[in-house]
PDB file of N, CA and C in Angstrom:
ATOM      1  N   UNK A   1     -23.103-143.310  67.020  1.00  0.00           N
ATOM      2  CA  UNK A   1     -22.798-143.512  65.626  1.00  0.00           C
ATOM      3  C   UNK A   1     -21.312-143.227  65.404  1.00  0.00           C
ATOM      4  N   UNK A   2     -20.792-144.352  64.658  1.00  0.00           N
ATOM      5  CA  UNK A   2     -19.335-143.916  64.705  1.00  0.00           C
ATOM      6  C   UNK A   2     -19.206-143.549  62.922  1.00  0.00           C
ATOM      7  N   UNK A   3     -18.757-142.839  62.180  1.00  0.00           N
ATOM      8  CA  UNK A   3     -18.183-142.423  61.172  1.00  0.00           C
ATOM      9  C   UNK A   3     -16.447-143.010  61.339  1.00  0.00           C
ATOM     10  N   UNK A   4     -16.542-143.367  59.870  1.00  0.00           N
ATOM     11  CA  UNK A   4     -15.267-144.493  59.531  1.00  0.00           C
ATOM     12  C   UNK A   4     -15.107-144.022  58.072  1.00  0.00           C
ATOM     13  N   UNK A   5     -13.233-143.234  58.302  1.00  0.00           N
ATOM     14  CA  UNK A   5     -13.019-143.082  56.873  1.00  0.00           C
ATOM     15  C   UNK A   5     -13.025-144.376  55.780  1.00  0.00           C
ATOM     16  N   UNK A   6     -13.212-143.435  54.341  1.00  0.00           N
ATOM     17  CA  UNK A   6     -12.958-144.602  53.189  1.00  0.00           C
ATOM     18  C   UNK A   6     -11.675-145.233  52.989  1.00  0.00           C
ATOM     19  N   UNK A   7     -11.349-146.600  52.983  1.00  0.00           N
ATOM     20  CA  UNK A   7     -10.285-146.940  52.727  1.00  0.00           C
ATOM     21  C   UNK A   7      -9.515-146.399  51.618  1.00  0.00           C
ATOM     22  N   UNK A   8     -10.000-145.870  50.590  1.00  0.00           N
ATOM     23  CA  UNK A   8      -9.557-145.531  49.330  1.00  0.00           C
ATOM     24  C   UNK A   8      -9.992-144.102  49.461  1.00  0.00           C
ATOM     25  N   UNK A   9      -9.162-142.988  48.898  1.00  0.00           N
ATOM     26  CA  UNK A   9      -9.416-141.881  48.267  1.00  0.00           C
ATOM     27  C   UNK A   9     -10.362-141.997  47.180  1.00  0.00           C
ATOM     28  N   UNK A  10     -12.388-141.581  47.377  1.00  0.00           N
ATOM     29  CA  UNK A  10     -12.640-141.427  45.946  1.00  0.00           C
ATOM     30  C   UNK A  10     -12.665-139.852  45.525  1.00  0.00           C
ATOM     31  N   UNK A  11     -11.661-139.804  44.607  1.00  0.00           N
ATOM     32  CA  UNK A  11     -11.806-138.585  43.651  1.00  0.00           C
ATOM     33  C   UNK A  11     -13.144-137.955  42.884  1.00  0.00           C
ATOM     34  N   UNK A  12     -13.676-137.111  43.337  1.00  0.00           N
ATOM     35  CA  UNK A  12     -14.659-136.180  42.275  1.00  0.00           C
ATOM     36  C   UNK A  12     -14.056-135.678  41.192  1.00  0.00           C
ATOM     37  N   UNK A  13     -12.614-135.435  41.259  1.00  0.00           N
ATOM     38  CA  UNK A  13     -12.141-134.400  39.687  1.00  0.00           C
ATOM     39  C   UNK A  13     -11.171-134.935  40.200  1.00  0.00           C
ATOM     40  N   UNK A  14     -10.228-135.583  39.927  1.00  0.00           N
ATOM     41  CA  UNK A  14      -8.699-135.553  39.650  1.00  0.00           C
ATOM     42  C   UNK A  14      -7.760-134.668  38.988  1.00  0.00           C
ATOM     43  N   UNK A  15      -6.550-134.379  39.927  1.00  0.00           N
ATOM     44  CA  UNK A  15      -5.868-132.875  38.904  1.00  0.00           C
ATOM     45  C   UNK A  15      -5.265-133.637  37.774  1.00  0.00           C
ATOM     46  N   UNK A  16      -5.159-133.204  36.755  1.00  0.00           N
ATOM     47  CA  UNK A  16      -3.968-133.619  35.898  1.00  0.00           C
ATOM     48  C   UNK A  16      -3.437-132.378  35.452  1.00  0.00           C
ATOM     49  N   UNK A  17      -2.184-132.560  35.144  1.00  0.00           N
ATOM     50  CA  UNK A  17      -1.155-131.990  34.550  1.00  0.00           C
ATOM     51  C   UNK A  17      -0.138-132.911  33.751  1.00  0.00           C
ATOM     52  N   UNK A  18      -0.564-132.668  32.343  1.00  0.00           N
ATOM     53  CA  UNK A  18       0.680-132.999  31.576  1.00  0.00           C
ATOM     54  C   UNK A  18       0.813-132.657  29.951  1.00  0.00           C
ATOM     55  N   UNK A  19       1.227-133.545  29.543  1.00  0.00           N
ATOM     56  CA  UNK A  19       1.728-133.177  27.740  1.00  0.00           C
ATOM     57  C   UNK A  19       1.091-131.791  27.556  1.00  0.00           C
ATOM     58  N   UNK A  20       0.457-131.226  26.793  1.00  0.00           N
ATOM     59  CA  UNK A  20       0.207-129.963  26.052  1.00  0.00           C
ATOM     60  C   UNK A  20      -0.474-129.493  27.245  1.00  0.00           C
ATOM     61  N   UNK A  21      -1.203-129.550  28.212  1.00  0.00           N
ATOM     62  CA  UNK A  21      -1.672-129.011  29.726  1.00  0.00           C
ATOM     63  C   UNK A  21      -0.786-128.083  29.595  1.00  0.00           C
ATOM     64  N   UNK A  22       0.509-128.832  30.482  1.00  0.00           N
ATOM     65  CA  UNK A  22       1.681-128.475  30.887  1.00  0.00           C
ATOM     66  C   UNK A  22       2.715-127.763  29.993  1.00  0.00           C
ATOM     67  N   UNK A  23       2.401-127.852  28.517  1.00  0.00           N
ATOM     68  CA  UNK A  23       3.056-127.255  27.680  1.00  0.00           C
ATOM     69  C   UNK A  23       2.298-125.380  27.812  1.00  0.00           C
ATOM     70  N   UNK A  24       1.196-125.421  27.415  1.00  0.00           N
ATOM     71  CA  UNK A  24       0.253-124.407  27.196  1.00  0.00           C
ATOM     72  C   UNK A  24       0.526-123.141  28.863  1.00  0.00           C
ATOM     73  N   UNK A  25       0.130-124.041  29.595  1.00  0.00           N
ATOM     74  CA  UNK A  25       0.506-123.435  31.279  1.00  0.00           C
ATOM     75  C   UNK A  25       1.997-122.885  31.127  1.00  0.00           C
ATOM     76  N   UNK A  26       2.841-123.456  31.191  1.00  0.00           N
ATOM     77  CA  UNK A  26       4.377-123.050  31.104  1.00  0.00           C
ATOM     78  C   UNK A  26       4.295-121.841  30.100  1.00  0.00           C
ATOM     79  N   UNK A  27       3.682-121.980  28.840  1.00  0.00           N
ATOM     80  CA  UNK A  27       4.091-120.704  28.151  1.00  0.00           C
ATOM     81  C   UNK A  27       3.268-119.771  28.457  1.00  0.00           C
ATOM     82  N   UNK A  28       1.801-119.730  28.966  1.00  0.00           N
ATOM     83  CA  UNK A  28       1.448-118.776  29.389  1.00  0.00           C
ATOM     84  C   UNK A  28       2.017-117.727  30.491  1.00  0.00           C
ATOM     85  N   UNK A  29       2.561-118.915  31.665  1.00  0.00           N
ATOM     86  CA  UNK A  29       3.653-118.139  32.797  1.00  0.00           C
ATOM     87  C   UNK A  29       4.426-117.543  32.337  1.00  0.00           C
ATOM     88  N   UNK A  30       5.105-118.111  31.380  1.00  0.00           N
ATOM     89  CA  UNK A  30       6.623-117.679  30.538  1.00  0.00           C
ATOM     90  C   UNK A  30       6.589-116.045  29.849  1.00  0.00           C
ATOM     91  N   UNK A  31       5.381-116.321  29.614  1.00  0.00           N
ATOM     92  CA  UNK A  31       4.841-114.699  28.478  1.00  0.00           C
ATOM     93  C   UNK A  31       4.138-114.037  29.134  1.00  0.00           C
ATOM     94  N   UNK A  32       3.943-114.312  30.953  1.00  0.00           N
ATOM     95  CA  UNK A  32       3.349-113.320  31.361  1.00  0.00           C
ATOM     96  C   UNK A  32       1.788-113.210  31.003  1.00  0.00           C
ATOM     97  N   UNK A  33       1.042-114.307  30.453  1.00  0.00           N
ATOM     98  CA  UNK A  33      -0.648-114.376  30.282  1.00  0.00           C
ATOM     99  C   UNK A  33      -1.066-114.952  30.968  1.00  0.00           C
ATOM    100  N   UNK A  34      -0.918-114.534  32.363  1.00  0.00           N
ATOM    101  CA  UNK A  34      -1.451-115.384  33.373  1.00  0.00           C
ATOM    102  C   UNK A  34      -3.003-114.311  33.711  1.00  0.00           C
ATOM    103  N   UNK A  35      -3.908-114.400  32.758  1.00  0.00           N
ATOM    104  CA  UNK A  35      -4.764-114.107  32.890  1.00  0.00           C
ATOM    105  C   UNK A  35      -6.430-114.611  32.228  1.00  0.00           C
ATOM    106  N   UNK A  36      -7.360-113.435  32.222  1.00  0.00           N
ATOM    107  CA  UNK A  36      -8.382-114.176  30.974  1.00  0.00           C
ATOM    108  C   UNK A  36      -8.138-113.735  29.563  1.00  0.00           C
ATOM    109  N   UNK A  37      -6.630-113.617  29.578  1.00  0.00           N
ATOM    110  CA  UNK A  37      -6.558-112.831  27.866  1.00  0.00           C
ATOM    111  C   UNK A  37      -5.101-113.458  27.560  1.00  0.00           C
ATOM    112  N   UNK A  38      -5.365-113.585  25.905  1.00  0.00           N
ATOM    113  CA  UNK A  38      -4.008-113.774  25.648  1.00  0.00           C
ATOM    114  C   UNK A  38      -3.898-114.809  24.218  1.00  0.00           C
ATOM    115  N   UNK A  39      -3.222-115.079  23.997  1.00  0.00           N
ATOM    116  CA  UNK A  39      -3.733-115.998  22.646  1.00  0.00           C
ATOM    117  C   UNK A  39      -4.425-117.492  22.951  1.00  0.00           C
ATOM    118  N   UNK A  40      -3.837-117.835  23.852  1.00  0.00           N
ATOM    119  CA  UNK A  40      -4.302-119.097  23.971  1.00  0.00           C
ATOM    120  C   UNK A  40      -6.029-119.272  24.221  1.00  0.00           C
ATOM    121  N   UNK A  41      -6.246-118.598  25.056  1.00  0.00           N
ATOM    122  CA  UNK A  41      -7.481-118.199  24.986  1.00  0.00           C
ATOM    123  C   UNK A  41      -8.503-117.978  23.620  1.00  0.00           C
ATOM    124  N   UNK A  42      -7.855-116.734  23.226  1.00  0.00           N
ATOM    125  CA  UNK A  42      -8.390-116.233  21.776  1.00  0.00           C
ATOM    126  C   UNK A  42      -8.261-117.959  20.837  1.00  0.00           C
ATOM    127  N   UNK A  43      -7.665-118.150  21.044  1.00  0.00           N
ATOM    128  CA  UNK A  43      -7.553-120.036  20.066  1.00  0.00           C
ATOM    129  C   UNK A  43      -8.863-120.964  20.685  1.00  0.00           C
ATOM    130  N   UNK A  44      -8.918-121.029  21.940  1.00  0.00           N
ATOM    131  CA  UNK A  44     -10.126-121.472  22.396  1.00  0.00           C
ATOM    132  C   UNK A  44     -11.584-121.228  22.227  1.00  0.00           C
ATOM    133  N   UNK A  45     -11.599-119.803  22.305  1.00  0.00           N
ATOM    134  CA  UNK A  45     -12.542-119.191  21.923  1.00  0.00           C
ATOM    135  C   UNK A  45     -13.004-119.106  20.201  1.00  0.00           C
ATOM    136  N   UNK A  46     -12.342-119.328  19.124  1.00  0.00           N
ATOM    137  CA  UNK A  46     -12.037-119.643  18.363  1.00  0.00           C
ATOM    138  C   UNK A  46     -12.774-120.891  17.509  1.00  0.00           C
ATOM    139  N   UNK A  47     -11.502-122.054  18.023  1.00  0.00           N
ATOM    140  CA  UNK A  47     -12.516-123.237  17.600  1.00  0.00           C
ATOM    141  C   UNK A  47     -14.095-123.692  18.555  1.00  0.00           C
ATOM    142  N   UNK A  48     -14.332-123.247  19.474  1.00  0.00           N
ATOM    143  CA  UNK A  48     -15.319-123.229  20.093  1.00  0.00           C
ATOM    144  C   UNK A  48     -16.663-122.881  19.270  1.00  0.00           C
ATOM    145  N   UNK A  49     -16.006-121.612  18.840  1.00  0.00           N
ATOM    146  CA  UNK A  49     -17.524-121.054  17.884  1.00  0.00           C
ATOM    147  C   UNK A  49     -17.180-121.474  16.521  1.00  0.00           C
ATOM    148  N   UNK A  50     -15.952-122.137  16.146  1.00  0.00           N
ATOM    149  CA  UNK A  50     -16.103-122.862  14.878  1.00  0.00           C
ATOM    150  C   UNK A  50     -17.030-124.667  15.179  1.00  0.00           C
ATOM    151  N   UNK A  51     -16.681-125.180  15.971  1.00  0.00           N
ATOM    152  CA  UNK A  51     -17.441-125.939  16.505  1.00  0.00           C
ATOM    153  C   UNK A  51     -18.739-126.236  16.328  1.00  0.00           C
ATOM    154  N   UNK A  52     -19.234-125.114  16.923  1.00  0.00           N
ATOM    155  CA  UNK A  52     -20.745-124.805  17.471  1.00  0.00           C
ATOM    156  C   UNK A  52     -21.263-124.087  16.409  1.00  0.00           C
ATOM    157  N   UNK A  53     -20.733-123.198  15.413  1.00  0.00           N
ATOM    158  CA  UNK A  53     -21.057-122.998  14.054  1.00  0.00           C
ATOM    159  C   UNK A  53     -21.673-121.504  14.531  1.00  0.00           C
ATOM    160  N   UNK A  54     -21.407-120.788  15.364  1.00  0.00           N
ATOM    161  CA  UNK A  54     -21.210-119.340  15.689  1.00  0.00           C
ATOM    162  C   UNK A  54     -20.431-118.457  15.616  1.00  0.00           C
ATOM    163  N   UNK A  55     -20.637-117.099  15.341  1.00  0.00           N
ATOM    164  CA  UNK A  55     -19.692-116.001  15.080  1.00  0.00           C
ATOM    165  C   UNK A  55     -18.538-115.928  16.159  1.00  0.00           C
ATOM    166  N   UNK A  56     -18.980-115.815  17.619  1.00  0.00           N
ATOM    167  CA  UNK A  56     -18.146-115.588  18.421  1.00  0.00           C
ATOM    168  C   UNK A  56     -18.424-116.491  20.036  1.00  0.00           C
ATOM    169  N   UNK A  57     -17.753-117.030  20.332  1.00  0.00           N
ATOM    170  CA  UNK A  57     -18.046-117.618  21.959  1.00  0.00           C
ATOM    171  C   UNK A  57     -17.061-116.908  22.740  1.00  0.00           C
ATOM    172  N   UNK A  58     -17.495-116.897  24.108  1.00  0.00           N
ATOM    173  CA  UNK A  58     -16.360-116.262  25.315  1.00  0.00           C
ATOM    174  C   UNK A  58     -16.192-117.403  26.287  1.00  0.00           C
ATOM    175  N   UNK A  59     -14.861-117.150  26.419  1.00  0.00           N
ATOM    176  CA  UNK A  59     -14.396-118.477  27.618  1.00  0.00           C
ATOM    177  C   UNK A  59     -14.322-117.589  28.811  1.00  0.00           C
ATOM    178  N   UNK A  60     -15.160-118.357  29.827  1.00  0.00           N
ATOM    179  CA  UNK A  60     -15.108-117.213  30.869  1.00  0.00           C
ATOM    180  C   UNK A  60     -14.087-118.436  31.867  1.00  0.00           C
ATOM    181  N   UNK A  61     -14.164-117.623  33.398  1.00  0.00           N
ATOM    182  CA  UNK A  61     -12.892-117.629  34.019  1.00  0.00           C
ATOM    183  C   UNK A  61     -13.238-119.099  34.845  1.00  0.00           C
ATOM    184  N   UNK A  62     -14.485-119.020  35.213  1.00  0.00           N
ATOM    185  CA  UNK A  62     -15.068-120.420  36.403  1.00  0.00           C
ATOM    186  C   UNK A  62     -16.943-120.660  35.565  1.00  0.00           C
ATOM    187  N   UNK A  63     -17.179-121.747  35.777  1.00  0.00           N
ATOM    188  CA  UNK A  63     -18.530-121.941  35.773  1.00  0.00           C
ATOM    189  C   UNK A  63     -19.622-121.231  36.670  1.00  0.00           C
ATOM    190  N   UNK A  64     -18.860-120.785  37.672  1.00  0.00           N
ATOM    191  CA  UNK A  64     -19.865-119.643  38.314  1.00  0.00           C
ATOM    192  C   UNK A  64     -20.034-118.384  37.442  1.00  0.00           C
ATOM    193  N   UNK A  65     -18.669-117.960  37.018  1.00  0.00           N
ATOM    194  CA  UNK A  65     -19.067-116.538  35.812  1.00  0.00           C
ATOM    195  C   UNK A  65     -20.002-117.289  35.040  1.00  0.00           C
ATOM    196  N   UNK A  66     -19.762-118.226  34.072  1.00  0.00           N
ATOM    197  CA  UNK A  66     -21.396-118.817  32.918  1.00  0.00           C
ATOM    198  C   UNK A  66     -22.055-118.685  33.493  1.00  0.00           C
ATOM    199  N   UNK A  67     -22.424-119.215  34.609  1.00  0.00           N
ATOM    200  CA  UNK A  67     -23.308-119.189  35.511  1.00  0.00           C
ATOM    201  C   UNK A  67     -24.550-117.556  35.577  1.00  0.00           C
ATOM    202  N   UNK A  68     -23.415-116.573  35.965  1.00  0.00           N
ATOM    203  CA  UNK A  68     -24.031-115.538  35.956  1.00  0.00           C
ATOM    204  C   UNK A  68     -24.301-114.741  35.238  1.00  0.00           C
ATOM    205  N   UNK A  69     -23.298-115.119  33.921  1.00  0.00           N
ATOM    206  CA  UNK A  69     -23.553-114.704  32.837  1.00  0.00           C
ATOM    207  C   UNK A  69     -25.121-115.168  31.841  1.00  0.00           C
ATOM    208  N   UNK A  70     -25.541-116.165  32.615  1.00  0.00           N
ATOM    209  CA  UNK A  70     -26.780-117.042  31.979  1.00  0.00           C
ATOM    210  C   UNK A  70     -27.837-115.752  32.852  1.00  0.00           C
ATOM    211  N   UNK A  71     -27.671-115.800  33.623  1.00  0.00           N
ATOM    212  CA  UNK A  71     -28.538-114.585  34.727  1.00  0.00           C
ATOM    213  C   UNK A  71     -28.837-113.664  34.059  1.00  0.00           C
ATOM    214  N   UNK A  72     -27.761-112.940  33.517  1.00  0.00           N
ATOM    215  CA  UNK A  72     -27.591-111.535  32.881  1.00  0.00           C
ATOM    216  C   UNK A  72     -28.155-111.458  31.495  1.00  0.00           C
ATOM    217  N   UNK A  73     -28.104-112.539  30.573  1.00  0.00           N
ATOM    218  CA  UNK A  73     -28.764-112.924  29.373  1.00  0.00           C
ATOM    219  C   UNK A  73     -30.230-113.202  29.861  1.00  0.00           C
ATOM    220  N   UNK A  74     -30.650-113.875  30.891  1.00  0.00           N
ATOM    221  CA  UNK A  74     -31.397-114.331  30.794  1.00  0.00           C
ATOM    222  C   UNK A  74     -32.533-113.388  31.486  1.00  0.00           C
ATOM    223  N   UNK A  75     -31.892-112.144  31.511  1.00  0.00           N
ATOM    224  CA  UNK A  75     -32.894-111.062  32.380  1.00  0.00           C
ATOM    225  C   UNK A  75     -33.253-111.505  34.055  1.00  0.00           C
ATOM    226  N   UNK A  76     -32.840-111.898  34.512  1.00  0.00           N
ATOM    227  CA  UNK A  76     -33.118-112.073  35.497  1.00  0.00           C
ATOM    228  C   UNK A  76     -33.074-110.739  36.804  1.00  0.00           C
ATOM    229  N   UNK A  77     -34.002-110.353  37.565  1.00  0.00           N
ATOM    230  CA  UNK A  77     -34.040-109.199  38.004  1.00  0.00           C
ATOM    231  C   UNK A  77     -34.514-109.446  39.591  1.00  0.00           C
ATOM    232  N   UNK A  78     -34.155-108.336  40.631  1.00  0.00           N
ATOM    233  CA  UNK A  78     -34.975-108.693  42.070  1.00  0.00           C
ATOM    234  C   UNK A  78     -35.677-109.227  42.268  1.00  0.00           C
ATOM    235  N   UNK A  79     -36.087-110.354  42.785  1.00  0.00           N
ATOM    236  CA  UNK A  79     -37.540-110.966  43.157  1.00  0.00           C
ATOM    237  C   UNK A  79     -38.028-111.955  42.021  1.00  0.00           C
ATOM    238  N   UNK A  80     -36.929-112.070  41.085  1.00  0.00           N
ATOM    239  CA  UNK A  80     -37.540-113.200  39.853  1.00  0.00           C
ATOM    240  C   UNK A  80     -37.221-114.493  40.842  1.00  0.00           C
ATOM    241  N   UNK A  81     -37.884-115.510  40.398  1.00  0.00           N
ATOM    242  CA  UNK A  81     -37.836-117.171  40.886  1.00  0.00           C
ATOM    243  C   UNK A  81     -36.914-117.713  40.125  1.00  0.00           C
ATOM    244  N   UNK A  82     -35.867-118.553  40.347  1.00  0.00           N
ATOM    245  CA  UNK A  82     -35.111-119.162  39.606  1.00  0.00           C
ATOM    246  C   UNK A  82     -34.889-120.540  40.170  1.00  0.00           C
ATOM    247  N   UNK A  83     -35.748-121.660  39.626  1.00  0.00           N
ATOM    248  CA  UNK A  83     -35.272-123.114  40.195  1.00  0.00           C
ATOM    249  C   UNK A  83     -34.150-123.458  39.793  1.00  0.00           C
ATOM    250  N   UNK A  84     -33.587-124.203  41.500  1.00  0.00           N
ATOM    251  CA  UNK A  84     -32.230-124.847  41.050  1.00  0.00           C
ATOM    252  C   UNK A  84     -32.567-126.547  41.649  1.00  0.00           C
ATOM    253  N   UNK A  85     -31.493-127.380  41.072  1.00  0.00           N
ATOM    254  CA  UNK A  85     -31.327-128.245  41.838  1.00  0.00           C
ATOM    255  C   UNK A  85     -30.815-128.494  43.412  1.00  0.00           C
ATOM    256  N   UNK A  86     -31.632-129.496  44.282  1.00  0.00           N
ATOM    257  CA  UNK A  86     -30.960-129.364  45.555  1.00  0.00           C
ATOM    258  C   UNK A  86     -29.854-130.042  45.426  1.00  0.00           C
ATOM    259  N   UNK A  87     -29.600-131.281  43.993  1.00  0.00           N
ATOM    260  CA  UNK A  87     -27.708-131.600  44.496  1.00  0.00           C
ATOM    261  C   UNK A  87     -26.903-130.907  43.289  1.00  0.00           C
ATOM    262  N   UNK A  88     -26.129-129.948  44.324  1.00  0.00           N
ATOM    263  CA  UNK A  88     -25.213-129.183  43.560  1.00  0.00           C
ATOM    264  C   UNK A  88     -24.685-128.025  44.776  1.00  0.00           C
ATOM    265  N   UNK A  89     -23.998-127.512  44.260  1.00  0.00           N
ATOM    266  CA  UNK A  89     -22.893-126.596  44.919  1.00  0.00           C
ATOM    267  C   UNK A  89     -23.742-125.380  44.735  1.00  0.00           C
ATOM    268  N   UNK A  90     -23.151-124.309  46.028  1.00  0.00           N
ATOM    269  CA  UNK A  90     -23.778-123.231  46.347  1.00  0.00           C
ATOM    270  C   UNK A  90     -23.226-122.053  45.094  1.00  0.00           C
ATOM    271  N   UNK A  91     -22.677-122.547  44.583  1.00  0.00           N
ATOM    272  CA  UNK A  91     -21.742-121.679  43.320  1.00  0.00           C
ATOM    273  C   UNK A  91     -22.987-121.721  42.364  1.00  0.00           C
ATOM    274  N   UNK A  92     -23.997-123.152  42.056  1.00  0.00           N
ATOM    275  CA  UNK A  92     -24.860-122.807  41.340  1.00  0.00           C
ATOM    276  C   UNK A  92     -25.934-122.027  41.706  1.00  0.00           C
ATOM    277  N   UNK A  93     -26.619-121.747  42.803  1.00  0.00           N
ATOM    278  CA  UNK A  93     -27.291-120.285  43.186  1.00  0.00           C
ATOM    279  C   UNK A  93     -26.714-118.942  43.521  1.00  0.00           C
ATOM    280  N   UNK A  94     -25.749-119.238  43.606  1.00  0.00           N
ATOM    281  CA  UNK A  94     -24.763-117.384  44.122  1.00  0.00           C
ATOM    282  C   UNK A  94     -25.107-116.591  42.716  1.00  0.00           C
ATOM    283  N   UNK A  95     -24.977-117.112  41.159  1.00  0.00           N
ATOM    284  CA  UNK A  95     -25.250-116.343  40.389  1.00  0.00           C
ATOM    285  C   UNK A  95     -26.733-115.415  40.546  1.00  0.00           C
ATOM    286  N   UNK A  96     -27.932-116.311  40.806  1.00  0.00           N
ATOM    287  CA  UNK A  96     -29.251-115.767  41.207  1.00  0.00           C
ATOM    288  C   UNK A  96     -29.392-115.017  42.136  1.00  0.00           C
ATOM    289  N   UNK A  97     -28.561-115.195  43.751  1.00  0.00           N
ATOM    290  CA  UNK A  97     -28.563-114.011  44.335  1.00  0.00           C
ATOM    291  C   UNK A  97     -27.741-112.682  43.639  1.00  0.00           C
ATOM    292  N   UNK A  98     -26.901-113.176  43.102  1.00  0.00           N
ATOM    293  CA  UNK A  98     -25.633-111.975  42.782  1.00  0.00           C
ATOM    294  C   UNK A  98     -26.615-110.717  41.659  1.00  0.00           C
ATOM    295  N   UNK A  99     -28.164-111.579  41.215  1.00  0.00           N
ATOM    296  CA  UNK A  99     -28.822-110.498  40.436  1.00  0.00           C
ATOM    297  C   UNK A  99     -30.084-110.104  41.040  1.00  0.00           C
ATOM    298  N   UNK A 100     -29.807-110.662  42.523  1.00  0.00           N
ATOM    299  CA  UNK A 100     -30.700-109.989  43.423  1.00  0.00           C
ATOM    300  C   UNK A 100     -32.297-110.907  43.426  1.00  0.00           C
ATOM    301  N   UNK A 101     -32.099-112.318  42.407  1.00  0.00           N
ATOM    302  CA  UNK A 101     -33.303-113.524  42.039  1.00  0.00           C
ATOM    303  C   UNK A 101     -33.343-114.199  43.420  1.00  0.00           C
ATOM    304  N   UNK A 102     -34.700-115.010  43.538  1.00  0.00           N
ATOM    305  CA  UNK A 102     -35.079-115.986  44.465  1.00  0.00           C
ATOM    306  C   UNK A 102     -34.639-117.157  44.321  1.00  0.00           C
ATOM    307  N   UNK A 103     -33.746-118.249  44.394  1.00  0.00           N
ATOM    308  CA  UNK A 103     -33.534-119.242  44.237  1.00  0.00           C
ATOM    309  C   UNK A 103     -34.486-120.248  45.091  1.00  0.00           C
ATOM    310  N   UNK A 104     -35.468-120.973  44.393  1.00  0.00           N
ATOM    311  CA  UNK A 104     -36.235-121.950  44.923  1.00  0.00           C
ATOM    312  C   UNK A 104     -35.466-123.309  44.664  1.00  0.00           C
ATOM    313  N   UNK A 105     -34.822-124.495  45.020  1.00  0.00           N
ATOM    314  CA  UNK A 105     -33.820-125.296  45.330  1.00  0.00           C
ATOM    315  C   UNK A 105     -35.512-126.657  45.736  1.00  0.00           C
ATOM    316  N   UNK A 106     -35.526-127.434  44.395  1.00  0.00           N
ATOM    317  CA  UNK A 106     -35.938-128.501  44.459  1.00  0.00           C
ATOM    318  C   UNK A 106     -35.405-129.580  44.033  1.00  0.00           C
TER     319      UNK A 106
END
């Protein structure tokens, strides 16, 4: 069996960087908020729960934190069952081990 690259690069996520991206990034470096805090954030978090018509939302750092943060809301404890999908990334079960759950993967 021979394997033969794709003629074309297909992209799953393409990076972009630009107009207000690149504006927002630069001033965060600039001011030293190179973190999960800072205004820009607090603005996100913000219209998010104006949005969604809630008191408060949190922007977390990766979809694996939601991720585990859904765990932690969701009580999840040693030895609970938690179905996942089999197509998807191991980032979506690490939250279920990380609370000590069974990930069953159908």
């Amino acid at each position: 069996m021979t394997i033969e690259a794709f003629e074309q690069k297909i992209w799953l996520s393409s990076p972009t960087m630009h107009g207000d991206e690149l504006k927002y990034m630069t001033e965060a470096f600039s001011t030293n908020w190179m973190s999960t805090v800072g205004e820009n954030i607090n603005e996100v978090e913000r219209i998010a729960a104006e949005k969604i018509g809630c008191k408060y939302a949190v922007a977390l750092s990766t979809g694996t934190a939601a991720l585990h943060l859904c765990m932690k809301l969701a009580g999840i404890k040693p030895g609970d069952y938690v179905f996942c999908s089999d197509m998807t990334f191991s980032a979506t079960v690490n939250p279920v081990a990380y609370e000590g759950g069974d990930s069953h993967i159908h």
